[in-house]
C-alpha atoms as a PDB file:
ATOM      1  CA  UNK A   1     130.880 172.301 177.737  1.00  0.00           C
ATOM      2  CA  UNK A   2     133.194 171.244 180.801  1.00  0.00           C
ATOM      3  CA  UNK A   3     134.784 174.416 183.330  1.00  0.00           C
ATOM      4  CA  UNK A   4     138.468 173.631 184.156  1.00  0.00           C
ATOM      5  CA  UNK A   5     138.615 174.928 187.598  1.00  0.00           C
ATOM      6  CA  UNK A   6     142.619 175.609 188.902  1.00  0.00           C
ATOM      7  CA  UNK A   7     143.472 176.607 192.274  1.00  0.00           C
ATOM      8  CA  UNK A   8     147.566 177.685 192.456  1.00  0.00           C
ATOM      9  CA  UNK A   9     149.473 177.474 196.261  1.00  0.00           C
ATOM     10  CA  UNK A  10     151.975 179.999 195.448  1.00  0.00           C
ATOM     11  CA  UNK A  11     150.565 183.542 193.762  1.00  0.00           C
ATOM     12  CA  UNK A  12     152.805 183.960 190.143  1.00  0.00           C
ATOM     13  CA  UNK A  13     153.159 183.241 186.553  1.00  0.00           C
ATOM     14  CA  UNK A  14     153.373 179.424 185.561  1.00  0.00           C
ATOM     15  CA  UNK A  15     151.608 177.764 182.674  1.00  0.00           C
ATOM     16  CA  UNK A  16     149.738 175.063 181.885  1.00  0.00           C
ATOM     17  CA  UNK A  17     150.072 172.174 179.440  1.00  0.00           C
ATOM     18  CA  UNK A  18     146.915 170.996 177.509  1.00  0.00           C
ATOM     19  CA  UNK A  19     146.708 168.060 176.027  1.00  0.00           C
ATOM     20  CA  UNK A  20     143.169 166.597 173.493  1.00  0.00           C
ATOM     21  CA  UNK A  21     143.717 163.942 171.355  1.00  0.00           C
ATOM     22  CA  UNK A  22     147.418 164.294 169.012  1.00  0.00           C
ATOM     23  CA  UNK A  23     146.870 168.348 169.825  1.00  0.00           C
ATOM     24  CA  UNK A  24     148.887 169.346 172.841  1.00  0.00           C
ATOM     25  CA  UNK A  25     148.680 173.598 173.723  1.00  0.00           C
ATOM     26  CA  UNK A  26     150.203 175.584 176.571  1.00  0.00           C
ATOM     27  CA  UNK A  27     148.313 178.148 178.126  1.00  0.00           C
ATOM     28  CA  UNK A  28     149.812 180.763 180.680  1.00  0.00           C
ATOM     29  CA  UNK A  29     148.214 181.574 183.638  1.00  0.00           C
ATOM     30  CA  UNK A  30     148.837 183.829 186.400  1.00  0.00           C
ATOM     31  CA  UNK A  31     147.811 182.742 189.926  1.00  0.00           C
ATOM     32  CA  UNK A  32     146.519 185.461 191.964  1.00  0.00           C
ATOM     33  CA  UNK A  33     146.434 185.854 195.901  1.00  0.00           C
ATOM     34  CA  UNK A  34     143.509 184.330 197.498  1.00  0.00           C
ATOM     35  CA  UNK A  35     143.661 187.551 199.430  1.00  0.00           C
ATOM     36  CA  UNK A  36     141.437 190.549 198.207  1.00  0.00           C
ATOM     37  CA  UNK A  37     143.002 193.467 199.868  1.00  0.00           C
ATOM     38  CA  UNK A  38     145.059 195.926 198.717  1.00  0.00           C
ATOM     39  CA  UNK A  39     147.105 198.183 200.518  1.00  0.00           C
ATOM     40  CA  UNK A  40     150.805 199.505 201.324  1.00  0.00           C
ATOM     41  CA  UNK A  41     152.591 202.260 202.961  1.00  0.00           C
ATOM     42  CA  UNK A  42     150.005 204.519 204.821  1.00  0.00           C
ATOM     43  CA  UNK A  43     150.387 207.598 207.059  1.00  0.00           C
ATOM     44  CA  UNK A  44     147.942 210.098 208.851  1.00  0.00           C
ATOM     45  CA  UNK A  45     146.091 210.295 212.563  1.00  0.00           C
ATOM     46  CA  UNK A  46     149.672 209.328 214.253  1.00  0.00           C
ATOM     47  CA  UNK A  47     149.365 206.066 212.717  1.00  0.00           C
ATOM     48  CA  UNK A  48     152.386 204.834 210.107  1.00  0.00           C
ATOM     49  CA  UNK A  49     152.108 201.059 207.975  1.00  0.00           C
ATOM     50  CA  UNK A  50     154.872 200.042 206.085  1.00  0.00           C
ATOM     51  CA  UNK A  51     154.834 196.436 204.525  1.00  0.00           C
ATOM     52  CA  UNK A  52     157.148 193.436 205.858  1.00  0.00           C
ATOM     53  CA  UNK A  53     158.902 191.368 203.549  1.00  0.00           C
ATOM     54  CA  UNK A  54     156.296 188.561 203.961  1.00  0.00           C
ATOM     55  CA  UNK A  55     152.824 191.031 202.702  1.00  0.00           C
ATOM     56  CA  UNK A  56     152.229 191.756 206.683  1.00  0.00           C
ATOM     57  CA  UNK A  57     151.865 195.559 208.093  1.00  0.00           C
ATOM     58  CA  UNK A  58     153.700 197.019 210.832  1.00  0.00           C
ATOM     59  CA  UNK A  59     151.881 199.422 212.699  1.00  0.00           C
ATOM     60  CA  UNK A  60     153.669 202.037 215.349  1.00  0.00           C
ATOM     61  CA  UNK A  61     152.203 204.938 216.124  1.00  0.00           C
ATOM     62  CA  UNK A  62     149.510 206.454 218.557  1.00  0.00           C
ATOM     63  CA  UNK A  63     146.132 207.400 216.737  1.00  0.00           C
ATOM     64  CA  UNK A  64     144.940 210.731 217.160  1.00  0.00           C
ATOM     65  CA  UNK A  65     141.440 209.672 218.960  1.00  0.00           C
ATOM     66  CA  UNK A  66     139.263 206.727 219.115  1.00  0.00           C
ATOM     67  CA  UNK A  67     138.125 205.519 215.654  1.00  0.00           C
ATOM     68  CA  UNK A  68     140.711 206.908 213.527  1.00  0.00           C
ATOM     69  CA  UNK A  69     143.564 205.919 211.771  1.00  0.00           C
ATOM     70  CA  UNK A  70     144.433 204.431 208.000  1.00  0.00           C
ATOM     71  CA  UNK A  71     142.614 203.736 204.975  1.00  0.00           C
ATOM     72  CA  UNK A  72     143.275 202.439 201.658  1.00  0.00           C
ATOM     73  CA  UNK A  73     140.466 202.356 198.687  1.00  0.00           C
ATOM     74  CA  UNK A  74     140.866 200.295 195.856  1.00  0.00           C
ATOM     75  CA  UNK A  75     138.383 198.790 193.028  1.00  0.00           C
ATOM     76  CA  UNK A  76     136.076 195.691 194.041  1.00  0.00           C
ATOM     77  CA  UNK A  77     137.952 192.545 192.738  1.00  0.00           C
ATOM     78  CA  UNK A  78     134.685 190.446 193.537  1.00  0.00           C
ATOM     79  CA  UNK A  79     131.042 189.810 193.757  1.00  0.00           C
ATOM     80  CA  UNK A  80     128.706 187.733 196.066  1.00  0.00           C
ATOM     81  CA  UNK A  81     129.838 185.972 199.752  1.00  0.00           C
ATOM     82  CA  UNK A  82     133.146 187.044 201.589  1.00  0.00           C
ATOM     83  CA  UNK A  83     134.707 186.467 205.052  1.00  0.00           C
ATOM     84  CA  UNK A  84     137.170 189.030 206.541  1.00  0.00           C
ATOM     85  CA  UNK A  85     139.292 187.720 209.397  1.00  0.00           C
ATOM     86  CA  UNK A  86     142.878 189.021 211.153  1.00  0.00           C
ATOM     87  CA  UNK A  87     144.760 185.778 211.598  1.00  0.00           C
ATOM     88  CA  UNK A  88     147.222 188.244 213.877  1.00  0.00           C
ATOM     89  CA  UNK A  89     145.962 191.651 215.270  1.00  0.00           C
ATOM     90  CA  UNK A  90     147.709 194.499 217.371  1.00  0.00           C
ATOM     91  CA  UNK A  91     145.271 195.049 220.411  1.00  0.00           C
ATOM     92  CA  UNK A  92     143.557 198.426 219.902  1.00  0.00           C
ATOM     93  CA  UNK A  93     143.072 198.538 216.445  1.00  0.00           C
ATOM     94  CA  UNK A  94     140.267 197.223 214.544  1.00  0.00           C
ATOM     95  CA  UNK A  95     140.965 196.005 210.638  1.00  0.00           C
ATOM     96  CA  UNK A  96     136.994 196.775 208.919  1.00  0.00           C
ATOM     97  CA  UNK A  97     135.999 196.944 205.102  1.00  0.00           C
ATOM     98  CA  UNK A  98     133.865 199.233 203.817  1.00  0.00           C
ATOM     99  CA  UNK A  99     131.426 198.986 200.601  1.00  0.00           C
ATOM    100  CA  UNK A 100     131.270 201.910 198.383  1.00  0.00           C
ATOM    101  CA  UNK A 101     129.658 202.950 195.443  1.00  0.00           C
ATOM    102  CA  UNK A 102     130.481 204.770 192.138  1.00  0.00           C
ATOM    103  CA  UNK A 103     130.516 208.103 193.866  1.00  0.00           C
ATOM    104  CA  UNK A 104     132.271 206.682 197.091  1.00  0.00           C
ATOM    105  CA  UNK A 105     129.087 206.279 199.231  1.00  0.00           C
ATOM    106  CA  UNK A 106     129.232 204.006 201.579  1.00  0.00           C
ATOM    107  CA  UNK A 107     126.383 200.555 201.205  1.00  0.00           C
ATOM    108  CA  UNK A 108     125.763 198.747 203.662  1.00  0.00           C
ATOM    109  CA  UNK A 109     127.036 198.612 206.791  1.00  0.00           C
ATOM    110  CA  UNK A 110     131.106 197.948 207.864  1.00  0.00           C
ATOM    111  CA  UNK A 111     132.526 194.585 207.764  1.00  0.00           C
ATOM    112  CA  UNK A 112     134.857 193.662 211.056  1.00  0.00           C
ATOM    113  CA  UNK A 113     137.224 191.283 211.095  1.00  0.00           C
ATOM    114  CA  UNK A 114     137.198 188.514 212.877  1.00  0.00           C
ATOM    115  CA  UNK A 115     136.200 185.239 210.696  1.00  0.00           C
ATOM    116  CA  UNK A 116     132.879 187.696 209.424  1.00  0.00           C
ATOM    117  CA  UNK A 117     130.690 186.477 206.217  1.00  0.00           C
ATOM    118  CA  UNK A 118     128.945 188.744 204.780  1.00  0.00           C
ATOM    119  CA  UNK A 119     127.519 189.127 200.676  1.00  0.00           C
ATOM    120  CA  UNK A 120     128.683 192.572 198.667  1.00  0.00           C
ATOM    121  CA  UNK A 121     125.981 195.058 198.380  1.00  0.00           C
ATOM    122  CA  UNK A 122     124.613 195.276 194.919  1.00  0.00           C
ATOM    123  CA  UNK A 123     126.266 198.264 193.765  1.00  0.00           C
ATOM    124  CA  UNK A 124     129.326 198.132 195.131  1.00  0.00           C
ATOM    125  CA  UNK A 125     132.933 199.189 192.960  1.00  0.00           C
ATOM    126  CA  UNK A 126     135.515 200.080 195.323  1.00  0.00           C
ATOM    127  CA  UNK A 127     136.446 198.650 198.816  1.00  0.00           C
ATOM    128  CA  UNK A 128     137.665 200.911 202.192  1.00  0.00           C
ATOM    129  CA  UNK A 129     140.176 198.943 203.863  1.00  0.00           C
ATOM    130  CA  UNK A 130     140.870 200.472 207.230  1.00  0.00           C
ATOM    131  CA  UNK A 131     142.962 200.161 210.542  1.00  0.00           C
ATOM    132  CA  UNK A 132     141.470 202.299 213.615  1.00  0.00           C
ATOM    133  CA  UNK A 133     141.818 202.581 217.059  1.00  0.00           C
ATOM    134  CA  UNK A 134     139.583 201.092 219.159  1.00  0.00           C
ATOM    135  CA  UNK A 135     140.399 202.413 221.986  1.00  0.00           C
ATOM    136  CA  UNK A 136     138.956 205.829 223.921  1.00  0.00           C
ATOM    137  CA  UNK A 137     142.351 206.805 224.827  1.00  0.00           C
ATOM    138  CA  UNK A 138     144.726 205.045 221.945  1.00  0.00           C
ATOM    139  CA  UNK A 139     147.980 204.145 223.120  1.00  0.00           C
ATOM    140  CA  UNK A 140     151.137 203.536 221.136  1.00  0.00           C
ATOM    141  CA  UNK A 141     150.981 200.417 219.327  1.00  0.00           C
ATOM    142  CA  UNK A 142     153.922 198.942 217.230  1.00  0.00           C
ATOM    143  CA  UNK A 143     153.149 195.466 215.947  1.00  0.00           C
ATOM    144  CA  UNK A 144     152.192 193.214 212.457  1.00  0.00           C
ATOM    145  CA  UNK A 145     149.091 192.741 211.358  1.00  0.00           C
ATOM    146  CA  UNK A 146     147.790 189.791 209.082  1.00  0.00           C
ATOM    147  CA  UNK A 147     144.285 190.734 207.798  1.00  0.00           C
ATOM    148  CA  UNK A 148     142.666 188.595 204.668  1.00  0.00           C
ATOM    149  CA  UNK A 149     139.260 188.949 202.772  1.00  0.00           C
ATOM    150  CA  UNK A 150     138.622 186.005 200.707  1.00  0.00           C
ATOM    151  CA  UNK A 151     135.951 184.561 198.543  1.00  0.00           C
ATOM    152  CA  UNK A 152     133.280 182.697 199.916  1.00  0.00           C
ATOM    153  CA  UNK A 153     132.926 181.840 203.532  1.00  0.00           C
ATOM    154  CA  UNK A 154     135.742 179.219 204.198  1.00  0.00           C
ATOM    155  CA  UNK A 155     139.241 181.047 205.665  1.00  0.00           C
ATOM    156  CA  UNK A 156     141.953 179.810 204.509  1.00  0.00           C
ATOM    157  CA  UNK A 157     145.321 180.118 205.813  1.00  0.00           C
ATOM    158  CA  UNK A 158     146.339 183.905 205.570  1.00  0.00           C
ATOM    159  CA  UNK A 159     148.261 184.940 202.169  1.00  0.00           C
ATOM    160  CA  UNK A 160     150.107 188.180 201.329  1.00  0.00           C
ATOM    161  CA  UNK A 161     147.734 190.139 198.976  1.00  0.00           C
ATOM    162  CA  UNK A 162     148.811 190.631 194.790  1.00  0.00           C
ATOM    163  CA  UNK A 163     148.668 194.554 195.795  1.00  0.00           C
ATOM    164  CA  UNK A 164     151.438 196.192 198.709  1.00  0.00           C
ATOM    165  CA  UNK A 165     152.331 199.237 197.502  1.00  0.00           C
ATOM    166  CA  UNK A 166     149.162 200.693 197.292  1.00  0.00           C
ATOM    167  CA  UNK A 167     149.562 204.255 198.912  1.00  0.00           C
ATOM    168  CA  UNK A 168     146.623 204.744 202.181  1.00  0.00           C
ATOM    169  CA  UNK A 169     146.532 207.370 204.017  1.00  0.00           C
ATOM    170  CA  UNK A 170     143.547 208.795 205.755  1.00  0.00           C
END
C-alpha cells in the first residue's frame, strides 16, 4: 500500500480530488501551520504580548528581573526531531521550549532558539513556550518577535502558528 504525502503553502481548508480508474472522490483536507507553537495574548513580570495581524508578537514592557517573563503551555502536537529558531528577536529576551510531562514536570533540559535540533523526550505531553529576559538588569523592550518550532531539522521560512489566541501568562 502507497502513502500520499501533501505538503499545503498556505495553512486552511481546501480539498482534494481523487481520481482511480472511472471512480473519481473528493476528500477535504485541512492544511495546518508548519509552525508548532501556540500562544496569544500574555501578561505578567512587566512583560505584555499581544498578536500582530500577520501571527507575530509584540513585546513592550520591562521584565521584573533576569529570567522572567511569559509563558504559554499547550499539548505536544509532535513526536521525534525538532528545530526551534527566532527568524526576528527583540534583544534581551530569549524565546526557549520546555518538555513536560503528564504532571507538568519538566524532561529534559530547555530548548533555545536559535536554529536548535533537538528529539522530544519520551514522555513528553505538553510544551512551555516562553519569552524571558536575558538580561541582569532588563530594560524596556517593545518590538515583534517571529519564533517557529517545526518538524524535523530543516527551518523553513517562518509561518504564523494554527493557535494565537491562546491565553499565557506567567
Amino acid at each position: 500500500m502507497g502513502a500520499l504525502s501533501i505538503t499545503g503553502i498556505k495553512p486552511g481548508s481546501t480539498s482534494l480530488k481523487l481520481t482511480a480508474g472511472k471512480i473519481t472522490k473528493t476528500v477535504p483536507i485541512t492544511v495546518l501551520s508548519r509552525n508548532l507553537l501556540a500562544y496569544g495574548p500574555a501578561e505578567g513580570n512587566g512583560l505584555t504580548a499581544t498578536v500582530n495581524t500577520d501571527g507575530s508578537l509584540h513585546v513592550t514592557g520591562t521584565a521584573t528581573g533576569q529570567w522572567r517573563g511569559l509563558s504559554w503551555t499547550f499539548p505536544c502536537p509532535v513526536q521525534g526531531t525538532v528545530i526551534l529558531r527566532s527568524p526576528t528577536f527583540i534583544a534581551g529576551l530569549t524565546a526557549s521550549v520546555k518538555f513536560l510531562d503528564a504532571k507538568g514536570h519538566q524532561l529534559g533540559g530547555q530548548f533555545v532558539s536559535g536554529n536548535s535540533v533537538m528529539a522530544i523526550p519520551a514522555g513528553t505531553v505538553s510544551l512551555r513556550f516562553e519569552i524571558l529576559s536575558s538580561e541582569a538588569t532588563p530594560t524596556a523592550k517593545d518590538g515583534d518577535l517571529r519564533v517557529q518550532l517545526e518538524s524535523g531539522d530543516t527551518a523553513h521560512e517562518w509561518m504564523r502558528p494554527d493557535n494565537t489566541s491562546l491565553r499565557g501568562g506567567v
